[in-house]
N, C-alpha and C. Protein backbone atom coordinates (compact mmCIF):
# COMPACT_ATOMS: atom_id res chain seq x y z
N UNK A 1 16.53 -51.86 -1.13
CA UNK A 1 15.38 -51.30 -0.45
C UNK A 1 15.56 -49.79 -0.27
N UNK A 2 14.63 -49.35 -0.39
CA UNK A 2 14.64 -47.42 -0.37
C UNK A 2 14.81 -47.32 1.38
N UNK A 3 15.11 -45.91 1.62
CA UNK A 3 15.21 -45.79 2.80
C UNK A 3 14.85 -44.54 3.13
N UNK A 4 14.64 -43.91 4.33
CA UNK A 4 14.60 -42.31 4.45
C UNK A 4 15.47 -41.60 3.75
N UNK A 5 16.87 -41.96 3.81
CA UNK A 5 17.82 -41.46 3.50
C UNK A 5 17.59 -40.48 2.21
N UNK A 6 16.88 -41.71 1.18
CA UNK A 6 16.86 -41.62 0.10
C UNK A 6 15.63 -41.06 -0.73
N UNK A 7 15.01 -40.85 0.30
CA UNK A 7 13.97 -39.97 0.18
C UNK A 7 13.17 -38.82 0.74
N UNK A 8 14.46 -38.30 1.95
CA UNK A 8 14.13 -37.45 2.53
C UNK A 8 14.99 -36.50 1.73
N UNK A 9 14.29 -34.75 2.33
CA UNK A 9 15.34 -33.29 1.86
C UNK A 9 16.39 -33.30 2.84
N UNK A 10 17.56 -33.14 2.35
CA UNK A 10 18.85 -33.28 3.31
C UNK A 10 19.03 -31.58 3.53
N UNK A 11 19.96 -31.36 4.72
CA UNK A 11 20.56 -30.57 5.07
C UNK A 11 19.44 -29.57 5.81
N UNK A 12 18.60 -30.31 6.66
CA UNK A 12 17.55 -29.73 7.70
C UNK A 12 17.85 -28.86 8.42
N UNK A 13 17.31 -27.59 8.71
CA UNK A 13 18.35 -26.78 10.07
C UNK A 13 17.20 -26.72 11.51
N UNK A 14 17.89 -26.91 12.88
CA UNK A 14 17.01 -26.56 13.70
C UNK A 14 17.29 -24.92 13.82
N UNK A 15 16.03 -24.74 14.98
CA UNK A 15 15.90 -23.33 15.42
C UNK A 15 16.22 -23.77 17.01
N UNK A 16 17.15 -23.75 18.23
CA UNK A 16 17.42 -23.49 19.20
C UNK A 16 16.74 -23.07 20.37
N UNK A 17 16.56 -24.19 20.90
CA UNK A 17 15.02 -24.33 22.01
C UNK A 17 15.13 -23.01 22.66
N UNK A 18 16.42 -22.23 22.90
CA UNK A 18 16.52 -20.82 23.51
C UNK A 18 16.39 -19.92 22.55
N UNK A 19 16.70 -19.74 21.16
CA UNK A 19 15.69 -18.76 20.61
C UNK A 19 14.31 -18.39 20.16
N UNK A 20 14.51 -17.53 19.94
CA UNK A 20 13.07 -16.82 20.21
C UNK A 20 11.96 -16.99 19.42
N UNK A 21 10.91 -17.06 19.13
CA UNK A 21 10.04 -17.39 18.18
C UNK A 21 9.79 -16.64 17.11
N UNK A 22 10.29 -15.47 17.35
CA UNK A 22 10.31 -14.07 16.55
C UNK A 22 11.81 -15.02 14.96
N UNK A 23 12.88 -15.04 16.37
CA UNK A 23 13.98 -15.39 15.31
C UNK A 23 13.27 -16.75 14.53
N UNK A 24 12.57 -17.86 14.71
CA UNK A 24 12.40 -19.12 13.99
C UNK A 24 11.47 -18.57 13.31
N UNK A 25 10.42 -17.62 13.19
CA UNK A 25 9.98 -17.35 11.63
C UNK A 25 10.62 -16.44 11.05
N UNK A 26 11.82 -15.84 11.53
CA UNK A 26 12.84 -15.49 10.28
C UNK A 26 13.20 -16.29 9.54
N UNK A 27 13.76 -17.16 10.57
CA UNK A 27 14.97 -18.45 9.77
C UNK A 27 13.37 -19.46 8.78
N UNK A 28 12.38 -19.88 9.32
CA UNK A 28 11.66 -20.15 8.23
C UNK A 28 11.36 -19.56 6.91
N UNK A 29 11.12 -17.92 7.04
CA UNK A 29 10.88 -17.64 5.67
C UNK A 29 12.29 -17.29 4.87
N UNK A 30 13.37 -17.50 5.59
CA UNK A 30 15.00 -17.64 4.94
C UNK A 30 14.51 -18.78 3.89
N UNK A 31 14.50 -19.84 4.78
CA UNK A 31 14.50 -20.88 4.44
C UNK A 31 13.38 -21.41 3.50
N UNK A 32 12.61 -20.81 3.12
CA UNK A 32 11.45 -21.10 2.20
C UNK A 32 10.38 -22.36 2.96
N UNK A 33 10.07 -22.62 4.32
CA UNK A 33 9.70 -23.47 5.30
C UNK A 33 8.68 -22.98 6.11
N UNK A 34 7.79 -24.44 5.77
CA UNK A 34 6.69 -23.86 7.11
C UNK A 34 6.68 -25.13 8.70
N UNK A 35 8.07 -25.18 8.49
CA UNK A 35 8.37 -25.85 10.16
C UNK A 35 9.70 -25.77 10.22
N UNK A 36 10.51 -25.74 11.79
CA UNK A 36 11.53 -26.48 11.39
C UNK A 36 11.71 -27.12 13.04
N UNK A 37 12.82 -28.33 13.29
CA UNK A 37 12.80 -28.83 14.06
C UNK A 37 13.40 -28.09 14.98
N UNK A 38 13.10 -28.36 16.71
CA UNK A 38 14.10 -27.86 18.13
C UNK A 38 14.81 -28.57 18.02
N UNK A 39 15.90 -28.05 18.31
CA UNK A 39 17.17 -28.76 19.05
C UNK A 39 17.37 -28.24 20.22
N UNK A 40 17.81 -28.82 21.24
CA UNK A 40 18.41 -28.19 22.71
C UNK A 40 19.99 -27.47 22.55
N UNK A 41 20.63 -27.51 23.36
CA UNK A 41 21.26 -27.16 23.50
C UNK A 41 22.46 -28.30 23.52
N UNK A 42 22.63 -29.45 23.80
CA UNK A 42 23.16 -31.03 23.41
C UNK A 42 22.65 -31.65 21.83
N UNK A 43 22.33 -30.07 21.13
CA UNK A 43 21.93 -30.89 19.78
C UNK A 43 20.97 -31.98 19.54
N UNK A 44 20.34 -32.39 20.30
CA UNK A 44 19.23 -33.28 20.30
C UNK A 44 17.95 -32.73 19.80
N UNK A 45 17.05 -33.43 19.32
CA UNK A 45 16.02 -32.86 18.71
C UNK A 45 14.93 -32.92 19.97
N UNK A 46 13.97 -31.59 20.35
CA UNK A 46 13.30 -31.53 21.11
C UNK A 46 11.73 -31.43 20.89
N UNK A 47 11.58 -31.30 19.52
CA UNK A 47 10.72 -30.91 18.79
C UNK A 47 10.31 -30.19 17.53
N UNK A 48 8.98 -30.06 16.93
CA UNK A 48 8.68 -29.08 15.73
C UNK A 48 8.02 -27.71 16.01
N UNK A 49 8.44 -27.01 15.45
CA UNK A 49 8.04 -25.49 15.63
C UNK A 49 7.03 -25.80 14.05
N UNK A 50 5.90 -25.08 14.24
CA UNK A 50 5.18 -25.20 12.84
C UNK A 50 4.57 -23.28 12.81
N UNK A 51 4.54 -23.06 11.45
CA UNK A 51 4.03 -21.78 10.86
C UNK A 51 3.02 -21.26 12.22
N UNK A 52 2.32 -22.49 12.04
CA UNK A 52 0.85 -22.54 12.27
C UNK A 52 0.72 -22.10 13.95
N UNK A 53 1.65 -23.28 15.20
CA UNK A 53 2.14 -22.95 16.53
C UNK A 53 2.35 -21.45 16.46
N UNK A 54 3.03 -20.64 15.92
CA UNK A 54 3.64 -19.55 16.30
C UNK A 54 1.91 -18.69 15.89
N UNK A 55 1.59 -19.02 15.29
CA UNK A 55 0.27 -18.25 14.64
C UNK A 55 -0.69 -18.28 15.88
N UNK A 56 -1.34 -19.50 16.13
CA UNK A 56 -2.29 -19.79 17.12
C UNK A 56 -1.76 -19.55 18.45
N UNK A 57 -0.29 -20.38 18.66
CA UNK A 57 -0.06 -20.16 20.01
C UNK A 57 1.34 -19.20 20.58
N UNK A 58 1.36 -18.64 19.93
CA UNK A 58 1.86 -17.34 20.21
C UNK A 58 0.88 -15.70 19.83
N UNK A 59 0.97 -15.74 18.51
CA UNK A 59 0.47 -14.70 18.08
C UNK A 59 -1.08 -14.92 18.30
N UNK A 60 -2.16 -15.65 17.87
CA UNK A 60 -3.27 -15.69 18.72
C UNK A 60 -3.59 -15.70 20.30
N UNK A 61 -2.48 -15.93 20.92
CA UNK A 61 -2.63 -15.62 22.83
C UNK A 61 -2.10 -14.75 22.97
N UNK A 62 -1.59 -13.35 21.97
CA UNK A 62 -1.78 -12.33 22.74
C UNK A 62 0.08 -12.38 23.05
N UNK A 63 0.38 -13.07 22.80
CA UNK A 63 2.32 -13.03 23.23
C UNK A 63 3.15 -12.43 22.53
N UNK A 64 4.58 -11.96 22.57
CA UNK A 64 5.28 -11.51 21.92
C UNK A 64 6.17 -12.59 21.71
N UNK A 65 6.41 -12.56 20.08
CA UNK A 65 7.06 -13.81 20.10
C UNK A 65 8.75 -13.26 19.78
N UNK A 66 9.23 -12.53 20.49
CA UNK A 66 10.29 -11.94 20.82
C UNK A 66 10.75 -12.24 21.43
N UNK A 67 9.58 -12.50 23.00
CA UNK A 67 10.48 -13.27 24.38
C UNK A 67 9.63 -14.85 24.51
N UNK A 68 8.86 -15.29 23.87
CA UNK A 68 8.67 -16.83 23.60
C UNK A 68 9.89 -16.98 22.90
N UNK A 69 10.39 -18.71 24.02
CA UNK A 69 11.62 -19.50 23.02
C UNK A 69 10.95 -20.50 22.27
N UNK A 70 11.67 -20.65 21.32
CA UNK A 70 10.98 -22.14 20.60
C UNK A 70 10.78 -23.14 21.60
N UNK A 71 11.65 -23.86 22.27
CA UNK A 71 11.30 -24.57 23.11
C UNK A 71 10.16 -24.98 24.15
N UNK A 72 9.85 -23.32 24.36
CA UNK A 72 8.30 -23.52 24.98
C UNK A 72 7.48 -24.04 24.13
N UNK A 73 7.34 -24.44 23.01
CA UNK A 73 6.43 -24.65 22.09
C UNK A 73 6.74 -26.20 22.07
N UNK A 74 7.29 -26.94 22.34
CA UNK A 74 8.17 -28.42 22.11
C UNK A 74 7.25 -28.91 23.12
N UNK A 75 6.38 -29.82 22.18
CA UNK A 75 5.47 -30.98 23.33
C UNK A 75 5.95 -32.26 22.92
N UNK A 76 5.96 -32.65 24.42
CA UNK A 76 6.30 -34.27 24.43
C UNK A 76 7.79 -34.34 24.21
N UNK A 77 7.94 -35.65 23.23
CA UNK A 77 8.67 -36.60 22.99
C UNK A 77 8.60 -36.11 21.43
N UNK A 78 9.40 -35.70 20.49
CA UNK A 78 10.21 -35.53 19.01
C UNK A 78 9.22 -36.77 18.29
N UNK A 79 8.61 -36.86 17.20
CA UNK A 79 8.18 -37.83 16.43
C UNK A 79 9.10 -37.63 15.19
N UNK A 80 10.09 -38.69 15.51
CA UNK A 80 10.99 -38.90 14.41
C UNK A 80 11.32 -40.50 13.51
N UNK A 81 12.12 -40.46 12.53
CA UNK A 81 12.40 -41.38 11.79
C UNK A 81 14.05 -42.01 11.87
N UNK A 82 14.04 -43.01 11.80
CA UNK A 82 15.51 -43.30 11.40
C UNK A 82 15.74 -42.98 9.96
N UNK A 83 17.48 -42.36 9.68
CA UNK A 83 17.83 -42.71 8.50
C UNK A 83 17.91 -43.81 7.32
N UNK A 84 17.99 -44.75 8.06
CA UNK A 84 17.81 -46.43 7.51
C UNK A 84 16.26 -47.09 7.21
N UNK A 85 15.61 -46.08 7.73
CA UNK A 85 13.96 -46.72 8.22
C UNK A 85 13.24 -46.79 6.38
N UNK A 86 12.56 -48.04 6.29
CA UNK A 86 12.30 -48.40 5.30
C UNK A 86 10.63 -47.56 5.00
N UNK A 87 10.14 -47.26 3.82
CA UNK A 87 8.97 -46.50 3.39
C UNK A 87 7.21 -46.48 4.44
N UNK A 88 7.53 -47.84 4.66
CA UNK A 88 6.55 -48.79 5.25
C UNK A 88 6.56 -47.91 6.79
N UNK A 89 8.08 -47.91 7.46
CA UNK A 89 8.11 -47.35 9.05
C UNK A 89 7.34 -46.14 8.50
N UNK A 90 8.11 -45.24 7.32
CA UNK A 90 7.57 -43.68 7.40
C UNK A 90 6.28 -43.57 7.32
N UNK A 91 5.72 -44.21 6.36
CA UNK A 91 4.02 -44.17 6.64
C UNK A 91 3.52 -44.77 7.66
N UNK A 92 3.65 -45.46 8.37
CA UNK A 92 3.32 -45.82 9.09
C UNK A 92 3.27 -45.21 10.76
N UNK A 93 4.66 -44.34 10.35
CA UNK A 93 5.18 -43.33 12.01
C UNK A 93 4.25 -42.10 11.26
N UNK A 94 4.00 -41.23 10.07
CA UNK A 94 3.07 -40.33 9.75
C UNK A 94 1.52 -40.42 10.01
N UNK A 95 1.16 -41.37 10.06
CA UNK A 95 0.03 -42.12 10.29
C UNK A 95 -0.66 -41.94 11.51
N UNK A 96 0.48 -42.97 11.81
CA UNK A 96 -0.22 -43.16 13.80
C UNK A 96 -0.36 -41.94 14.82
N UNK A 97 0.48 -40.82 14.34
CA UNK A 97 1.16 -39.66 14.63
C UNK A 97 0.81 -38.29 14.10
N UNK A 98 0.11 -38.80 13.02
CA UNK A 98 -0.86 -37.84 12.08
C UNK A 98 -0.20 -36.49 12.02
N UNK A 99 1.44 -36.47 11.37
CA UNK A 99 2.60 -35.60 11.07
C UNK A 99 2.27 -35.66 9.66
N UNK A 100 2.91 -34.42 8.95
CA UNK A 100 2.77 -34.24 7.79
C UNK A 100 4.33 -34.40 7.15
N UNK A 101 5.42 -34.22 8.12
CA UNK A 101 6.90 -33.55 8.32
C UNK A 101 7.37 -35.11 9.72
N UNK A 102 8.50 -35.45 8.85
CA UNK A 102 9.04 -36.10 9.68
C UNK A 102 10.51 -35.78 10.01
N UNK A 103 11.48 -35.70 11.28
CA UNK A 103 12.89 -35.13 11.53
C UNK A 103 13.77 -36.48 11.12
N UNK A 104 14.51 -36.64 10.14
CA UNK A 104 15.15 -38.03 9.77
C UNK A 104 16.13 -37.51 10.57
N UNK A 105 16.80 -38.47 11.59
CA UNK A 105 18.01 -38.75 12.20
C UNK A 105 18.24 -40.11 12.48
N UNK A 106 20.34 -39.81 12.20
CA UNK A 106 21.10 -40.77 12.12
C UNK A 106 21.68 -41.11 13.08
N UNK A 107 21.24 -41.95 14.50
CA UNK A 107 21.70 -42.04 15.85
C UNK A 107 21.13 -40.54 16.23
N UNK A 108 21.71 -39.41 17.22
CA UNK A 108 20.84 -38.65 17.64
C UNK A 108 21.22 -37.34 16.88
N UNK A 109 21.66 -37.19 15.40
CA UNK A 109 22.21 -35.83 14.66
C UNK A 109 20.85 -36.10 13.65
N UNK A 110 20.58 -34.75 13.41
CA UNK A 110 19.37 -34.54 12.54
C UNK A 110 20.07 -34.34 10.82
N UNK A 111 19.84 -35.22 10.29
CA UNK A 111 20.46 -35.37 8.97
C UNK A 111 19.36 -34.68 8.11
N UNK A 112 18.06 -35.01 7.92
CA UNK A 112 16.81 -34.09 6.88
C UNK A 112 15.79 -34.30 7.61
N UNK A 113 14.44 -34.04 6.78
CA UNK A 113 13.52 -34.10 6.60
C UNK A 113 12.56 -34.17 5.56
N UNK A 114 11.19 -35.94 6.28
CA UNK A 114 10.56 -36.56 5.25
C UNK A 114 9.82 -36.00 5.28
N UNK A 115 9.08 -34.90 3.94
CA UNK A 115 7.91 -34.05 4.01
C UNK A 115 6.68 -35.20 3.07
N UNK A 116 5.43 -35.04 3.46
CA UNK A 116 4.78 -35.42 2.75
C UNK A 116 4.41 -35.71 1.11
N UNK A 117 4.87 -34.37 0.89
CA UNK A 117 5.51 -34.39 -0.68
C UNK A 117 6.72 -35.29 -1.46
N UNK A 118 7.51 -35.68 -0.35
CA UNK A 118 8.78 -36.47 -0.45
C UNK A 118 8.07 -37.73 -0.48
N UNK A 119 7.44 -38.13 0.18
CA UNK A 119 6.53 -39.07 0.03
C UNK A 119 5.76 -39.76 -1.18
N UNK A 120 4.89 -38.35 -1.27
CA UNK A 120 4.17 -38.46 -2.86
C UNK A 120 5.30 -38.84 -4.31
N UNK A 121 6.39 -38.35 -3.90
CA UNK A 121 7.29 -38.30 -5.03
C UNK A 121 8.08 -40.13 -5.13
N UNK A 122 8.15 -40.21 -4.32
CA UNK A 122 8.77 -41.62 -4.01
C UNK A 122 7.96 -42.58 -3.75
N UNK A 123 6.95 -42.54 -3.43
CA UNK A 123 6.06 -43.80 -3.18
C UNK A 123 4.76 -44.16 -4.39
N UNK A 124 4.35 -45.70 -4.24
CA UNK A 124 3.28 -45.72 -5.07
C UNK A 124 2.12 -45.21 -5.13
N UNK A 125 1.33 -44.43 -5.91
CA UNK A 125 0.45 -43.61 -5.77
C UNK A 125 -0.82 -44.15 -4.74
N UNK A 126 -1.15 -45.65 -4.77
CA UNK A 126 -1.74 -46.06 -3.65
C UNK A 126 -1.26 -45.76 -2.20
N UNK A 127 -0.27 -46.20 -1.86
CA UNK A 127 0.34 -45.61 -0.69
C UNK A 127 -0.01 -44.42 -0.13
N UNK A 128 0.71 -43.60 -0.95
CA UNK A 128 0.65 -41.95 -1.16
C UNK A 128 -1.15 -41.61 -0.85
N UNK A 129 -2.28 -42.13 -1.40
CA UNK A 129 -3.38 -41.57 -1.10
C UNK A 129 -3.67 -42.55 0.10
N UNK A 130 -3.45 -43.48 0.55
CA UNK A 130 -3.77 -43.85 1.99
C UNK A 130 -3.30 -43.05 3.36
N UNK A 131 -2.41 -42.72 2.78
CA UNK A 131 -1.33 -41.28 3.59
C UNK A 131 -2.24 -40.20 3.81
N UNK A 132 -2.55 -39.52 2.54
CA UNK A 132 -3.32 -38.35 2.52
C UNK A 132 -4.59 -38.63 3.56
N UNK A 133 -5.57 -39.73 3.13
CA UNK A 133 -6.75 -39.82 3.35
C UNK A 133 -6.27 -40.01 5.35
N UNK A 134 -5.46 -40.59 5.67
CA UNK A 134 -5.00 -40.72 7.05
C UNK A 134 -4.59 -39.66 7.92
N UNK A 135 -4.13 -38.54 7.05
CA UNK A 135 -4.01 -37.24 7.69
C UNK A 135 -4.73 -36.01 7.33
N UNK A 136 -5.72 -36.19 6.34
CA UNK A 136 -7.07 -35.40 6.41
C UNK A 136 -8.39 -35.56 7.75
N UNK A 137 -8.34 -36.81 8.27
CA UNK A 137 -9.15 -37.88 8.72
C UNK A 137 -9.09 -37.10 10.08
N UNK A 138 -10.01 -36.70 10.94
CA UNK A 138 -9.72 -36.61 12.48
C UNK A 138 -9.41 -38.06 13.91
C-alpha cells in the first residue's frame, strides 16, 4: 500500500513561530516555496505560513513584516498527515480541510510535505480531479 511517505517531498523546513515574517519570505524564496510550516520552539508544528498570509495579512494591513512573527499568523490546530497515512486519509484530510499543502509527520517531527501536485503525480487521475474540483469549490 502507498503511503505519505512515499509520496510526499522530503526534507520540509519550518520557519520559527519567533521569526519574523520578513525572515519566512526569505527562507521561502531560498527555498523555491510558496508556504512553509511553524514550528514552536519544542519543534512541534504550529502551523502554515502561506505566500498569500504574509501578502493579505501582513503586507495588506499596513504591518511591517519585520516585527510580525510567523507565529502570529498560526490559526488553530496544524492540519496535518501521518507518515504511514494511506492516499485515501490524504484526500480525504485535503478535502474536508480544503488545504492544498499537507505537513507529513512521523509521531510529532515534521519529515515532508504532501503538495497537491504530489498528489496529481501519484494518484489515479479520477482521484486527482475529485481533489481539484473539491478545492476550487467554496
Amino acid at each position: 500500500m502507498t503511503t505519505a511517505r512515499e509520496i510526499m517531498t522530503g526534507g520540509a523546513e519550518c520557519i520559527g513561530a519567533e521569526e519574523s515574517v520578513l525572515e519566512a519570505a526569505r527562507k521561502m524564496k531560498q527555498l523555491g516555496v510558496g508556504a512553509l510550516p511553524i514550528c514552536g520552539t519544542d519543534d512541534r508544528l504550529k502551523g502554515m505560513l502561506t505566500d498569500r498570509d504574509i501578502v493579505v495579512k501582513v503586507l495588506g494591513a499596513g504591518k511591517d513584516p519585520s516585527a510580525v512573527k510567523a507565529g502570529e499568523l498560526a490559526q488553530g490546530e496544524a492540519v496535518t498527515i501521518g507518515a504511514d497515512d494511506d492516499p485515501d486519509e490524504i484526500l480525504h484530510t485535503m478535502t474536508r480541510h480544503k488545504v492544498r499543502r499537507l505537513p507529513v509527520i512521523d509521531g510529532h517531527e515534521l519529515v515532508g510535505m504532501v503538495a497537491q501536485a504530489d498528489v496529481a503525480r501519484a494518484l489515479p487521475d479520477a482521484k486527482v480531479g475529485d481533489l481539484l474540483e473539491a478545492l476550487s469549490t467554496d
